[in-house]
C-alpha atoms as a PDB file:
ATOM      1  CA  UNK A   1       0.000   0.000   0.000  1.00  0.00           C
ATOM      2  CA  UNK A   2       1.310   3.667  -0.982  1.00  0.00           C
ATOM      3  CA  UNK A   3       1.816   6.394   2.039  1.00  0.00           C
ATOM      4  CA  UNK A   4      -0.355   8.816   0.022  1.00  0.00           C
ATOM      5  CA  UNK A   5      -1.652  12.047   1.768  1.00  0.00           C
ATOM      6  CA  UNK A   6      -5.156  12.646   2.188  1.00  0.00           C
ATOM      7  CA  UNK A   7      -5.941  16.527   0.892  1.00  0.00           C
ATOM      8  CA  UNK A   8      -8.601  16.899   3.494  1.00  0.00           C
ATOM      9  CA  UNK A   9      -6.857  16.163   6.421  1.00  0.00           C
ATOM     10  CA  UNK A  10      -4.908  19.711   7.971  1.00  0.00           C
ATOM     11  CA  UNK A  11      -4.022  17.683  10.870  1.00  0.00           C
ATOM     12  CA  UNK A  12      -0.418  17.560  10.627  1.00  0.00           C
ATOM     13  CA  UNK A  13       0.317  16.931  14.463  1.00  0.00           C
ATOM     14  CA  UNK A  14       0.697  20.426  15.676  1.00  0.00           C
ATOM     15  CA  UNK A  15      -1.063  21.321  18.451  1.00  0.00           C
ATOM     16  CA  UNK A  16      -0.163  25.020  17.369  1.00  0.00           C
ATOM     17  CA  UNK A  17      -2.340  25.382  14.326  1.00  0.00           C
ATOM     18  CA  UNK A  18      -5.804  24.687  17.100  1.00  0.00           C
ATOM     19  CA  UNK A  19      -4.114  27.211  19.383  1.00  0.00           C
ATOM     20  CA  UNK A  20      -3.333  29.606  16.701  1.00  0.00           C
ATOM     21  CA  UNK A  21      -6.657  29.641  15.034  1.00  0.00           C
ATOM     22  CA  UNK A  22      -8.960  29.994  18.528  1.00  0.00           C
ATOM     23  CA  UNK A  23      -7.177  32.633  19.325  1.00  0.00           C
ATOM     24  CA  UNK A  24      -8.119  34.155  15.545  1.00  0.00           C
ATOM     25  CA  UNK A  25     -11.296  32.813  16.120  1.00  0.00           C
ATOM     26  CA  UNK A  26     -11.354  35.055  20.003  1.00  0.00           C
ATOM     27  CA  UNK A  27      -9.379  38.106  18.385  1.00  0.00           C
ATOM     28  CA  UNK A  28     -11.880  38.310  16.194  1.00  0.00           C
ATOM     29  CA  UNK A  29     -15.075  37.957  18.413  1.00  0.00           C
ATOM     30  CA  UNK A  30     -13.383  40.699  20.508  1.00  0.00           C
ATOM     31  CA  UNK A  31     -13.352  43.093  17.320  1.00  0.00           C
ATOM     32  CA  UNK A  32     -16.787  42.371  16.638  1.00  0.00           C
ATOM     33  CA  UNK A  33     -17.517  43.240  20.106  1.00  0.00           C
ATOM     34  CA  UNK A  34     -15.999  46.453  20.265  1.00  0.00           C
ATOM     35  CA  UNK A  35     -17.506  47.581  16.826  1.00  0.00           C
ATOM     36  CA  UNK A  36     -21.014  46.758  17.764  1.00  0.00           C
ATOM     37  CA  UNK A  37     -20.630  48.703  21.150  1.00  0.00           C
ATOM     38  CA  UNK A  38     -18.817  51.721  19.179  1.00  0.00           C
ATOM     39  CA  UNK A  39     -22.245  51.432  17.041  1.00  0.00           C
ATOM     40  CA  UNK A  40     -24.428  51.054  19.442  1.00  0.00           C
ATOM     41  CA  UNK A  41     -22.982  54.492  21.313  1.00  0.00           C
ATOM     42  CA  UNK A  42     -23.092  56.498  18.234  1.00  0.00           C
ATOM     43  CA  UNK A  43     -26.837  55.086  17.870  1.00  0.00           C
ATOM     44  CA  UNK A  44     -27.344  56.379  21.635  1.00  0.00           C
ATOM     45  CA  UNK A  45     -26.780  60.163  20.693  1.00  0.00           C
ATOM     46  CA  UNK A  46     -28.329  59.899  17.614  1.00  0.00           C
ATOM     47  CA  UNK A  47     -31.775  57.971  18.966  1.00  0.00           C
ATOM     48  CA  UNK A  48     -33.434  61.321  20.110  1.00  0.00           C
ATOM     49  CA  UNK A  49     -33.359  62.979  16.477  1.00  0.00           C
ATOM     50  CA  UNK A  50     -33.878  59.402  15.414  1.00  0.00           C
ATOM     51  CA  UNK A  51     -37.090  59.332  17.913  1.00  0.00           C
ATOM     52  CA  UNK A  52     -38.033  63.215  16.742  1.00  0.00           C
ATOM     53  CA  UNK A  53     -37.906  61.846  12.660  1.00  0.00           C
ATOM     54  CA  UNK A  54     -39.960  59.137  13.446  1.00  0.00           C
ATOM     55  CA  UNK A  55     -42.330  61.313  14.980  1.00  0.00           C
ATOM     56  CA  UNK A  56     -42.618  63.510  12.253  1.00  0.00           C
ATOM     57  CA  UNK A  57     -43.046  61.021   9.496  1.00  0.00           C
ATOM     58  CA  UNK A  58     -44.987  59.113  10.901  1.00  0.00           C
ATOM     59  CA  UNK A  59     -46.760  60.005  14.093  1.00  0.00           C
ATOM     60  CA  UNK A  60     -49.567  57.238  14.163  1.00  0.00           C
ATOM     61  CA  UNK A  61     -46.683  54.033  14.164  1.00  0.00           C
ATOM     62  CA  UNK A  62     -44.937  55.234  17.322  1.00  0.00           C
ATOM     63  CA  UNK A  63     -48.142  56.027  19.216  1.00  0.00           C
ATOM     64  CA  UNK A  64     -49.370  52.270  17.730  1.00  0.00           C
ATOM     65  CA  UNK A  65     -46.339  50.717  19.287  1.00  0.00           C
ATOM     66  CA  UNK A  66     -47.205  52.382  22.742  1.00  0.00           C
ATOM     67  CA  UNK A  67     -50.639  51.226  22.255  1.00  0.00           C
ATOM     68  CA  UNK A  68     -48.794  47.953  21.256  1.00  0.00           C
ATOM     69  CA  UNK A  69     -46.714  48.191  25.179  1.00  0.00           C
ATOM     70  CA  UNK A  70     -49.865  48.884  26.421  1.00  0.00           C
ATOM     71  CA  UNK A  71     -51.687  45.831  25.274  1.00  0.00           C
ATOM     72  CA  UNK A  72     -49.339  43.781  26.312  1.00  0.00           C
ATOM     73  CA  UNK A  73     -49.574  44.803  29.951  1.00  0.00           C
ATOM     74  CA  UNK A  74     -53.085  44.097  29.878  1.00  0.00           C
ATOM     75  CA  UNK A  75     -52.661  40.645  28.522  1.00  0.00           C
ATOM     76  CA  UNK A  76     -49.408  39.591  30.759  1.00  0.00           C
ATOM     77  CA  UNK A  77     -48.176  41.681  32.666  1.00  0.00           C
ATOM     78  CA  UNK A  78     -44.595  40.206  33.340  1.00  0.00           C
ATOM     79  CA  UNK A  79     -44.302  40.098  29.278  1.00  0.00           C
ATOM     80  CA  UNK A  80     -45.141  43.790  29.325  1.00  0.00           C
ATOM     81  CA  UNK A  81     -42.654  44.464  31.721  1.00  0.00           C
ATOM     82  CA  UNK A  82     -40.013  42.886  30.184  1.00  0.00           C
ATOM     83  CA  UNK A  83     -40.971  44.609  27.000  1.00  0.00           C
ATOM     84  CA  UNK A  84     -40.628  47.934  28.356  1.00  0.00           C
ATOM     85  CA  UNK A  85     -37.047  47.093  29.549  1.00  0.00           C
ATOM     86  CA  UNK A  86     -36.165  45.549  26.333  1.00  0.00           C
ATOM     87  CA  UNK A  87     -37.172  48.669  24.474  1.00  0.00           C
ATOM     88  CA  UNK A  88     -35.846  51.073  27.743  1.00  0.00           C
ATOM     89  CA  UNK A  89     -32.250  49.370  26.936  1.00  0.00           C
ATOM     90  CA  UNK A  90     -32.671  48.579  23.232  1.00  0.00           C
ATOM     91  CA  UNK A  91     -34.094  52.616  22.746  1.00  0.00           C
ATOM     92  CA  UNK A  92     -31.404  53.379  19.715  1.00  0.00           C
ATOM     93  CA  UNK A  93     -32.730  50.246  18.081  1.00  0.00           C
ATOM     94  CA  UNK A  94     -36.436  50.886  18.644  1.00  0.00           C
ATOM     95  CA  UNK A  95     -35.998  54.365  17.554  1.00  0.00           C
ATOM     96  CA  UNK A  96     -34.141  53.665  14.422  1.00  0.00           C
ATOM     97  CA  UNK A  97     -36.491  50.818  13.674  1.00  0.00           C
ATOM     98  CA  UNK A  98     -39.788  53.290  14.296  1.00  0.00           C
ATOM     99  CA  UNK A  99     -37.986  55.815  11.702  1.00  0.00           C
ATOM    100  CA  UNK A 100     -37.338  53.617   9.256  1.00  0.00           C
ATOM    101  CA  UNK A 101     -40.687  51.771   9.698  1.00  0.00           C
ATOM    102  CA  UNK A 102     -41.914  55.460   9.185  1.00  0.00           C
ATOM    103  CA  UNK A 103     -40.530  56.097   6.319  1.00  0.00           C
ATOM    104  CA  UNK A 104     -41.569  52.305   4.592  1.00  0.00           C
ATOM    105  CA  UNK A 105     -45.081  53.639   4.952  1.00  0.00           C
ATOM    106  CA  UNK A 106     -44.807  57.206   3.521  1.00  0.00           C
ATOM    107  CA  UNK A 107     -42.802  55.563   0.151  1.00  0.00           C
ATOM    108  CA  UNK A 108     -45.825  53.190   0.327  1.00  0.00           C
ATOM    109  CA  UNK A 109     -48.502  55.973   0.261  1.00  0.00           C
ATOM    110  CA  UNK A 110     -46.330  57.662  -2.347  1.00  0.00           C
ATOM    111  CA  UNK A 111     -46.309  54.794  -3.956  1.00  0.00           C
ATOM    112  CA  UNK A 112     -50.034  53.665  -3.911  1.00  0.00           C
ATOM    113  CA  UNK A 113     -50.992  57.354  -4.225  1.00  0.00           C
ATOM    114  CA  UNK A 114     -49.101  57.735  -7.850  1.00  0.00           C
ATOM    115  CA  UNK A 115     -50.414  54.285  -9.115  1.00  0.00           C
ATOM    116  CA  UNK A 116     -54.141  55.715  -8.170  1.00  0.00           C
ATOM    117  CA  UNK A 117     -53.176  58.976 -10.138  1.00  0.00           C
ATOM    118  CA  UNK A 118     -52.056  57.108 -13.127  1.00  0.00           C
ATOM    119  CA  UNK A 119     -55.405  54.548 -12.912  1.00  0.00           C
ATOM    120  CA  UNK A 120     -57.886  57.074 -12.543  1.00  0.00           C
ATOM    121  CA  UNK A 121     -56.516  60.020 -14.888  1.00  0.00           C
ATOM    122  CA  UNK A 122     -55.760  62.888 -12.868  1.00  0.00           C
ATOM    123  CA  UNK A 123     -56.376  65.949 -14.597  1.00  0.00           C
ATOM    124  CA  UNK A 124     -53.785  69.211 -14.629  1.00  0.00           C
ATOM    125  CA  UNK A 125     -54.344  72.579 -14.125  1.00  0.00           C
ATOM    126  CA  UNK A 126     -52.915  74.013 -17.740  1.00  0.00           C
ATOM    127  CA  UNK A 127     -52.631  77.391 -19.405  1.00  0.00           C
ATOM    128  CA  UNK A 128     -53.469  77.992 -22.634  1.00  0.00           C
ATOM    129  CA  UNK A 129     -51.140  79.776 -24.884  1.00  0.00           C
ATOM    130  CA  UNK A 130     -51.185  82.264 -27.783  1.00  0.00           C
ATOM    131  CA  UNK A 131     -51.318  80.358 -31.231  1.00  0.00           C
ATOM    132  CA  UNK A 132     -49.249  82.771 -33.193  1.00  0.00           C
ATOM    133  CA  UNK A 133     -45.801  81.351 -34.023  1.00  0.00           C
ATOM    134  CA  UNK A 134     -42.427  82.652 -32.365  1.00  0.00           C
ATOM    135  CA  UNK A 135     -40.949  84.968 -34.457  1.00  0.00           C
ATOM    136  CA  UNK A 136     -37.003  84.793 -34.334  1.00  0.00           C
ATOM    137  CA  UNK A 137     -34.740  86.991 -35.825  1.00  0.00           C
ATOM    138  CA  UNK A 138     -32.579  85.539 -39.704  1.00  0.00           C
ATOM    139  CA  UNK A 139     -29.143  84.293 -38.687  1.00  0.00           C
ATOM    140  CA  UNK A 140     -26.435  85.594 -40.514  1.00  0.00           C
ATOM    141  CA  UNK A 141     -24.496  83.132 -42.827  1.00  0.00           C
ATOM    142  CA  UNK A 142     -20.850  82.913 -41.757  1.00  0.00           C
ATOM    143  CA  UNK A 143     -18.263  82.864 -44.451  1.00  0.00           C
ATOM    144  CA  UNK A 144     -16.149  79.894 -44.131  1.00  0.00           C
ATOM    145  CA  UNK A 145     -12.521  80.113 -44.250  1.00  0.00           C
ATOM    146  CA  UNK A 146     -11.086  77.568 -45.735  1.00  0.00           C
ATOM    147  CA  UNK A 147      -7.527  77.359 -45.237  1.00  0.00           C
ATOM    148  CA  UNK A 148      -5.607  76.613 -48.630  1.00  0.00           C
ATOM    149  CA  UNK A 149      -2.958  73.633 -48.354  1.00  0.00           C
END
């Protein structure tokens, strides 16, 4: 029988290739941790404007999802608790996710508004204007120069 090497077996009796890649593996995890909290901070500042814009755009979803809190305190109340601490801690998250729930609806409307305009015919306010043609002044003919080779 021939000594030949299998390609799919990396196990080449080092116990420094495990070692090396875990601690990839945790260097990496670490980095991912420290970019989602430097995220999640700038989210903090940002969640009050984030908040406001929701508000604006669309004032009916964020007063449904305290409606929504609501509710669930009447059904359980230990769910409704925990909900309110889930969205007390997850606020930057809530708030972006009101805003941009927000602003799904309004392209919606936009949306369903425009197709309803084109279905229906929508007419435009137009002016009417004077019949008699645009009278523009002759343009002189230029004289070419032709160079002579």
């Amino acid at each position: 029988m021939t000594n030949q090497r299998n390609p799919f077996n990396n196990n080449q009796g080092s116990p420094f290739n495990t070692i090396i890649g875990i601690v990839v593996m945790v260097l990496g995890l670490v980095f991912l941790l420290f970019l989602a909290r430097f995220i999640f901070r700038i989210l903090w500042y940002i969640s009050p404007l984030l908040l406001i814009g929701a508000l604006i755009v669309d004032f009916k979803g964020v007063v449904n999802f305290g409606k929504w809190i609501i509710a669930l305190y009447k059904r359980d109340t230990i769910l409704g608790v925990v909900s309110t601490v889930l969205t007390l801690f997850g606020f930057p998250l809530v708030a972006g996710f009101l805003l941009g729930k927000g602003l799904f609806k309004k392209r919606a409307r936009e949306i369903r508004q425009e197709e309803k305009r084109r279905r229906e015919g929508e007419f435009v306010d137009f002016e009417e204007l004077d019949s008699k043609p645009l009278e523009l002044p002759e343009l002189e003919k230029r004289k070419e120069n032709r160079r002579e080779s």
